[in-house]
Protein backbone atom coordinates (compact mmCIF):
# COMPACT_ATOMS: atom_id res chain seq x y z
CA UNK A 1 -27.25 4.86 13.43
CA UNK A 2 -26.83 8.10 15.64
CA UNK A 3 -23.87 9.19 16.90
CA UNK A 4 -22.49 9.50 20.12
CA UNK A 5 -23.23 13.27 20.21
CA UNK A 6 -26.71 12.91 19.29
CA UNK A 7 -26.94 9.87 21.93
CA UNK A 8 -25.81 12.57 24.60
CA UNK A 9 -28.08 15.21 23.63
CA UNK A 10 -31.27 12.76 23.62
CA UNK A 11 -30.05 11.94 26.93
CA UNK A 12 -29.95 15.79 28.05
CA UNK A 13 -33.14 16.26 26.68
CA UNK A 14 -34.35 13.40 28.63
CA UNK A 15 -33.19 14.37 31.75
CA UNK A 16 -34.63 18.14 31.60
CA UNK A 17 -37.77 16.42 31.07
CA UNK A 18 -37.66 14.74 34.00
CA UNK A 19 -37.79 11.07 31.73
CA UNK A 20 -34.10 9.69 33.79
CA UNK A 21 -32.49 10.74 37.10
CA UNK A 22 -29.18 12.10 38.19
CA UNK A 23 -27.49 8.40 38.15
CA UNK A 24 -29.48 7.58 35.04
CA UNK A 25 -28.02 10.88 33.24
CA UNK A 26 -24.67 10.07 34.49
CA UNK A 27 -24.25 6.66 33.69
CA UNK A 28 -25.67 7.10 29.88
CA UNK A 29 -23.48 10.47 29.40
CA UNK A 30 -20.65 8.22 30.16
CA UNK A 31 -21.51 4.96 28.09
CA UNK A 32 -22.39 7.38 25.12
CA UNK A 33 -18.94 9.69 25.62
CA UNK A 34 -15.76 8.60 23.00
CA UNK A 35 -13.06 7.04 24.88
CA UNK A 36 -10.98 8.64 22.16
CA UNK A 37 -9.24 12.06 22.60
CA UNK A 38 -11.83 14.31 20.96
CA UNK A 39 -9.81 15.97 17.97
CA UNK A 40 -11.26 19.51 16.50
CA UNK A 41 -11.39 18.10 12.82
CA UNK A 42 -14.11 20.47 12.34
CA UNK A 43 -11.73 23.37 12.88
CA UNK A 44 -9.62 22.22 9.56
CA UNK A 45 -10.76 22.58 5.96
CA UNK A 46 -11.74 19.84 3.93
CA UNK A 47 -9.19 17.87 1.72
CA UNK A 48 -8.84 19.73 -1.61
CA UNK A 49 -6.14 18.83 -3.60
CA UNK A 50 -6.44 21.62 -6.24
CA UNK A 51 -5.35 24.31 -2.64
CA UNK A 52 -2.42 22.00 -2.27
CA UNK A 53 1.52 22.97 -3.39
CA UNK A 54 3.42 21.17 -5.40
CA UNK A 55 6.60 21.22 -3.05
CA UNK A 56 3.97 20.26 -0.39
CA UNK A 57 1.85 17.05 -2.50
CA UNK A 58 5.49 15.35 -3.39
CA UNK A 59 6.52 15.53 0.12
CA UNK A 60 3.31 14.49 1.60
CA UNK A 61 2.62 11.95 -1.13
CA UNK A 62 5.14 10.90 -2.80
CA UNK A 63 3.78 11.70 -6.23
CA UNK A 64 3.26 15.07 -8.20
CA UNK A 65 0.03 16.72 -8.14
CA UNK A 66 -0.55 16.78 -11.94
CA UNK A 67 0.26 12.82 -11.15
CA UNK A 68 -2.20 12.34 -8.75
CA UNK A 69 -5.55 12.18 -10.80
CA UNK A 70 -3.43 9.73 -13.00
CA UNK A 71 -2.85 7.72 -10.74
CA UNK A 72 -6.15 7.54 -9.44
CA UNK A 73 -7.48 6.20 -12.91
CA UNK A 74 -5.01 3.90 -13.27
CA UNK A 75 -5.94 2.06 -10.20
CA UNK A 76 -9.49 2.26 -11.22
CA UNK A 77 -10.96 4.33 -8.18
CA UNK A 78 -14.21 5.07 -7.88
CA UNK A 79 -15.53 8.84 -7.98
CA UNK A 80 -16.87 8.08 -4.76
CA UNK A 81 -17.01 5.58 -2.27
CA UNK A 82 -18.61 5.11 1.42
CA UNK A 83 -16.81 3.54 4.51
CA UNK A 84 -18.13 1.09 6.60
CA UNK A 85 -19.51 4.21 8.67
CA UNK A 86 -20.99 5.61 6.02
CA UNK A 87 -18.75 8.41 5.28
CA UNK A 88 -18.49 9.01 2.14
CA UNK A 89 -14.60 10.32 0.50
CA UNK A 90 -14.20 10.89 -3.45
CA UNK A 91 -11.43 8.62 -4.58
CA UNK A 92 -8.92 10.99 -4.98
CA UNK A 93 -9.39 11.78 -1.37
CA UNK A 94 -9.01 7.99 -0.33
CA UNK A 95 -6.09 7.60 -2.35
CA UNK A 96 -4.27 10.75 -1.11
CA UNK A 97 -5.19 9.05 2.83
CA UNK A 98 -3.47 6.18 2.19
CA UNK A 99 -0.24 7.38 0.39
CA UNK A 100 -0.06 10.16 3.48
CA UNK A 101 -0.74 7.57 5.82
CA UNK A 102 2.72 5.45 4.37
CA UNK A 103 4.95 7.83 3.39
CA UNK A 104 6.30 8.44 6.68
CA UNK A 105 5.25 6.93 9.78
CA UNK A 106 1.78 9.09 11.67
CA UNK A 107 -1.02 8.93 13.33
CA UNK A 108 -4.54 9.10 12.25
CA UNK A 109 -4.93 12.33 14.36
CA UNK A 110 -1.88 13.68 12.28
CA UNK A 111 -3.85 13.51 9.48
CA UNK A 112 -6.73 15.63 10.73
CA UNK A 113 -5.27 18.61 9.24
CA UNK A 114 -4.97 18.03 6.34
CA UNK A 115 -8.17 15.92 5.10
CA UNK A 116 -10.58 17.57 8.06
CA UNK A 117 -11.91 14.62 8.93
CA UNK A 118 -12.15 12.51 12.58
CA UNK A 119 -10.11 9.29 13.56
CA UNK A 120 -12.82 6.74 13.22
CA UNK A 121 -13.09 7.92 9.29
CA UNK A 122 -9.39 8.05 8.77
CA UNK A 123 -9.38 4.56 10.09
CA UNK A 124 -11.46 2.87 7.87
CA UNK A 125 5.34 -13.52 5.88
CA UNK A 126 5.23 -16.40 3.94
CA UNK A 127 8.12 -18.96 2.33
CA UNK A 128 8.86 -17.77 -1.04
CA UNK A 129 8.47 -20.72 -2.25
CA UNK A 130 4.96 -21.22 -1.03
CA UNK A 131 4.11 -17.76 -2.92
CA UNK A 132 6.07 -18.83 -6.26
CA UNK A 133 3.53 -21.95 -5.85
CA UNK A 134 0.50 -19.93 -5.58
CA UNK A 135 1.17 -17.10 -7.93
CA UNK A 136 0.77 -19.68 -10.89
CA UNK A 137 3.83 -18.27 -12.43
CA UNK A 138 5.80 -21.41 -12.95
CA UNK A 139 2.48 -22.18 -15.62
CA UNK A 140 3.05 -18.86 -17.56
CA UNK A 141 6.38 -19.67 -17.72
CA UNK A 142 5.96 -22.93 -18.92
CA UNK A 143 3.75 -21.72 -21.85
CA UNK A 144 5.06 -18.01 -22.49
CA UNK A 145 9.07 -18.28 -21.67
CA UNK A 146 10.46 -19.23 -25.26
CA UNK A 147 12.70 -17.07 -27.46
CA UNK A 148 11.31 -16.40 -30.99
CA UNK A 149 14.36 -19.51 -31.78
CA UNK A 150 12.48 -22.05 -29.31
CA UNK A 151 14.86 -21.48 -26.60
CA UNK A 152 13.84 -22.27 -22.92
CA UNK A 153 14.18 -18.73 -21.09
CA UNK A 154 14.32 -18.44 -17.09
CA UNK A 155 13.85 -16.25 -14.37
CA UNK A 156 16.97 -16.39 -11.10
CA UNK A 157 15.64 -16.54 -7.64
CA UNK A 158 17.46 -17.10 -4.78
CA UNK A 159 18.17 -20.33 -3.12
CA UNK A 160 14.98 -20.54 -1.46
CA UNK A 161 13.19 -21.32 -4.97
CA UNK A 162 13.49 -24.81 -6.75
CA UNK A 163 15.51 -25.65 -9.16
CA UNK A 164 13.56 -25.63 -12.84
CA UNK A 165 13.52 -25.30 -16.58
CA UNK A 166 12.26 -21.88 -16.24
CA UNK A 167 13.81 -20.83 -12.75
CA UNK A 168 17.61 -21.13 -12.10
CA UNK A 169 19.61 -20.37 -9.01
CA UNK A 170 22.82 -19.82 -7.51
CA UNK A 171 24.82 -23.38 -7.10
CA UNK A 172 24.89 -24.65 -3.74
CA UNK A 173 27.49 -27.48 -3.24
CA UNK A 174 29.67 -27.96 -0.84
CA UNK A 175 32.82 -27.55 -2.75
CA UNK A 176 32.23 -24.79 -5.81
CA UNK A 177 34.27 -24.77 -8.52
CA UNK A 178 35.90 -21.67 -10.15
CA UNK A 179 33.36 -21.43 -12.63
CA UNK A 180 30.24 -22.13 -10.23
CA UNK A 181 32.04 -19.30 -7.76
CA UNK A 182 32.32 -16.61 -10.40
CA UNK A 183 28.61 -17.49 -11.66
CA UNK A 184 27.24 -17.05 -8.52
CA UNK A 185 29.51 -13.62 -8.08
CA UNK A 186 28.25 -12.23 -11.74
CA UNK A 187 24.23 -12.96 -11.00
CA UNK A 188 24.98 -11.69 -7.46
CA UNK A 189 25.49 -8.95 -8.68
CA UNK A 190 22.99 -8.41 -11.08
CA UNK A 191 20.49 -9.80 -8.44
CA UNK A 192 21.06 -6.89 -6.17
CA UNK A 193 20.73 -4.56 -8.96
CA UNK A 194 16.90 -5.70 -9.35
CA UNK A 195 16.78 -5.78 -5.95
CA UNK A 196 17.44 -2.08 -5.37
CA UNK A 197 13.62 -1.37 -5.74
CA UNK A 198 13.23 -3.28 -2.25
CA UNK A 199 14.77 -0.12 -0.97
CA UNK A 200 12.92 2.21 -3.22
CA UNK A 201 9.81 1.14 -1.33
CA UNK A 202 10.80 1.39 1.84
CA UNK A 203 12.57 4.85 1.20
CA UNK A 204 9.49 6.08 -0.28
CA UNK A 205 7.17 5.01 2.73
CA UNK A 206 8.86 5.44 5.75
CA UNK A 207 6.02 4.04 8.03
CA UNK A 208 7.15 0.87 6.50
CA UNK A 209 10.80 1.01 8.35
CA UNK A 210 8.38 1.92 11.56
CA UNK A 211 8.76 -1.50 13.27
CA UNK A 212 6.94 -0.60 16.50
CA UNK A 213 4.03 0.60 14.48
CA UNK A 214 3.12 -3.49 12.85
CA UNK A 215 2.11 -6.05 15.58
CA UNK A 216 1.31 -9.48 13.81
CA UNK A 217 -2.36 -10.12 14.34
CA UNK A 218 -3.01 -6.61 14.99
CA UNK A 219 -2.03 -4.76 11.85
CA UNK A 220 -2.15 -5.94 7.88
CA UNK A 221 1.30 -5.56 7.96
CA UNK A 222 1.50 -8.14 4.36
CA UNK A 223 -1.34 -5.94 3.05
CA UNK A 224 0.19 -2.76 3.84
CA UNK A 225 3.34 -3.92 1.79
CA UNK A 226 1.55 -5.21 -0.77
CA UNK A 227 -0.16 -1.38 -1.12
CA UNK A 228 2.93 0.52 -0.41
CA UNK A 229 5.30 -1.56 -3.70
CA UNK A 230 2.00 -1.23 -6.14
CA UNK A 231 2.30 2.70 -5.30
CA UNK A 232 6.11 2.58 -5.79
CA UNK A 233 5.88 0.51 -8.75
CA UNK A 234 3.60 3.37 -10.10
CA UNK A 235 6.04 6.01 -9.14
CA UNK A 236 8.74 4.35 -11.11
CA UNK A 237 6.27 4.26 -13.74
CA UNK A 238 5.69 7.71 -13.97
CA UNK A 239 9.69 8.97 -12.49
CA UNK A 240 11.94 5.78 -13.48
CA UNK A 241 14.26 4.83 -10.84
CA UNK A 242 18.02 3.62 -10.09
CA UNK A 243 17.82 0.46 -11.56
CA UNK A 244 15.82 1.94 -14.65
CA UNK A 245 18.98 3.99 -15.36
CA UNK A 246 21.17 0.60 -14.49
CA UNK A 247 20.16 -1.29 -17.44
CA UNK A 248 19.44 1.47 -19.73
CA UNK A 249 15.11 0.29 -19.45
CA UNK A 250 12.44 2.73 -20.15
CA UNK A 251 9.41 1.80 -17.36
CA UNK A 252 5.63 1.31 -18.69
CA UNK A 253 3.45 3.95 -18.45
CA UNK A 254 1.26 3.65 -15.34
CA UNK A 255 -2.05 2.59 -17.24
CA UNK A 256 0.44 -0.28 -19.31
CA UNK A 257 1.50 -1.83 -15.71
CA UNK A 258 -1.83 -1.92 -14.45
CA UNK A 259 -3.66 -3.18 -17.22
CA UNK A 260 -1.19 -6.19 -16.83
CA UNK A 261 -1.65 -6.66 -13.34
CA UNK A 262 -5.24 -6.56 -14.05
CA UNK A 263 -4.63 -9.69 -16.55
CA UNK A 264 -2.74 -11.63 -14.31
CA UNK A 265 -5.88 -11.25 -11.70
CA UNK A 266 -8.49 -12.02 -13.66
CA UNK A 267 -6.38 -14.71 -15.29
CA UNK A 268 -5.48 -16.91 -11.88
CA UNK A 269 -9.22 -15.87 -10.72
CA UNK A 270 -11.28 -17.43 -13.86
């Protein structure tokens, strides 16, 4: 497929020759011109991570350059890969795109400087319930939640969830007593403990907390949060975090957490 530039000159060339007329040149020069604003990418150098800072890699993305290639295995990404365009980006390039592209809210064309490359290449909420019924969890824990004594062990959701063996939640009747109250108060508390990391990710990637910039229909907005807590989860990995130091937990290593995510896949795929 040519592009639009070589689409214009064949249509100079054409006209010089005498091949189209005045309103022929002018009508193809306009069907064949970018209705984006044209963007001097060439003018910028290509992405290079080794010509980066450190001061300027953590702000940018989030993670430590020494970090970065680790990362990038740990996900599994290619060496190389080709967009739908057929550019082609090594994978250390696409990852660095997308963790620049969430950490704080931008445009493609504020990415030009740094990776060199146009627009078009930059570019390339459901119940709870209804996701605790799809995930196939409540199976695991039916098979896997047992102390080494036999004893039934359970997650604690929120009152959305259904009441289980394996999944409790706070009590809900009309009149509490004192002892329902101050269980609810104690796992309250815990519960926004664990839910600090909620924060983490949206702290960490700003273009999250960018409301304007997700229109349902019209952006991945589920996808884009799904991206942005796997990248967060890896920074804890790799940094720890607040609730880490809470309850005195040392993270898995990056490779540990996606190996299991990688079970769990290929487990509810098969």
């Amino acid at each position: 497929m040519s592009s639009l530039k070589d689409a214009r000159d064949i249509t100079l060339i054409s006209h010089s020759q005498g091949l189209i007329t005045d309103e022929e040149l002018l009508l193809l020069l306009e069907e064949n011109t970018s209705r984006n604003p044209d963007f001097s990418y060439d003018a910028y150098h290509r992405f290079d991570l080794e010509n980066m800072e450190e001061a300027e890699c953590k702000s940018e993305f989030r993670v430590e350059k020494s970090d970065i290639p680790l990362l990038a295995e740990a996900l599994g990404m290619p060496d190389t890969f080709t967009c739908p365009q057929r550019s082609v980006a090594d994978g250390i390039e696409g990852l660095c795109m997308v963790l620049k592209r969430m950490s704080f809210p931008c445009r493609y064309s504020d990415m030009i400087y740094r990776f060199g490359r146009p627009v078009p290449v930059l570019m390339g909420k459901r119940h709870d319930a209804g996701m605790l019924r799809d995930s196939g969890l409540m199976d695991d824990l039916e098979n896997h939640a047992h102390s080494p004594t036999g004893q039934n062990m359970c997650l604690y959701g929120d009152p959305a969830y259904p009441l289980r063996v394996h999944l409790q939640a706070p009590f809900r009747d009309a009149r509490l007593t004192p002892g329902m109250e101050a269980f609810n108060l104690s796992m309250s508390r815990v519960r926004t403990s664990v839910e600090w990391i909620f924060g983490d990710v949206i702290k960490s990637f700003k273009a999250l907390d960018f409301k304007s910039n997700f229109k349902i229909g019209l952006s991945k907005v589920g996808k884009m949060y799904l991206v942005c807590a796997l990248m967060r989860n890896a920074i804890t990995c790799m940094y720890g975090n607040q609730t880490c130091d809470y309850f005195g937990l040392e993270p898995p290593t990056v490779d540990e957490y996606f190996s299991c995510l990688s079970f769990f896949q290929l487990k509810h795929m098969s």
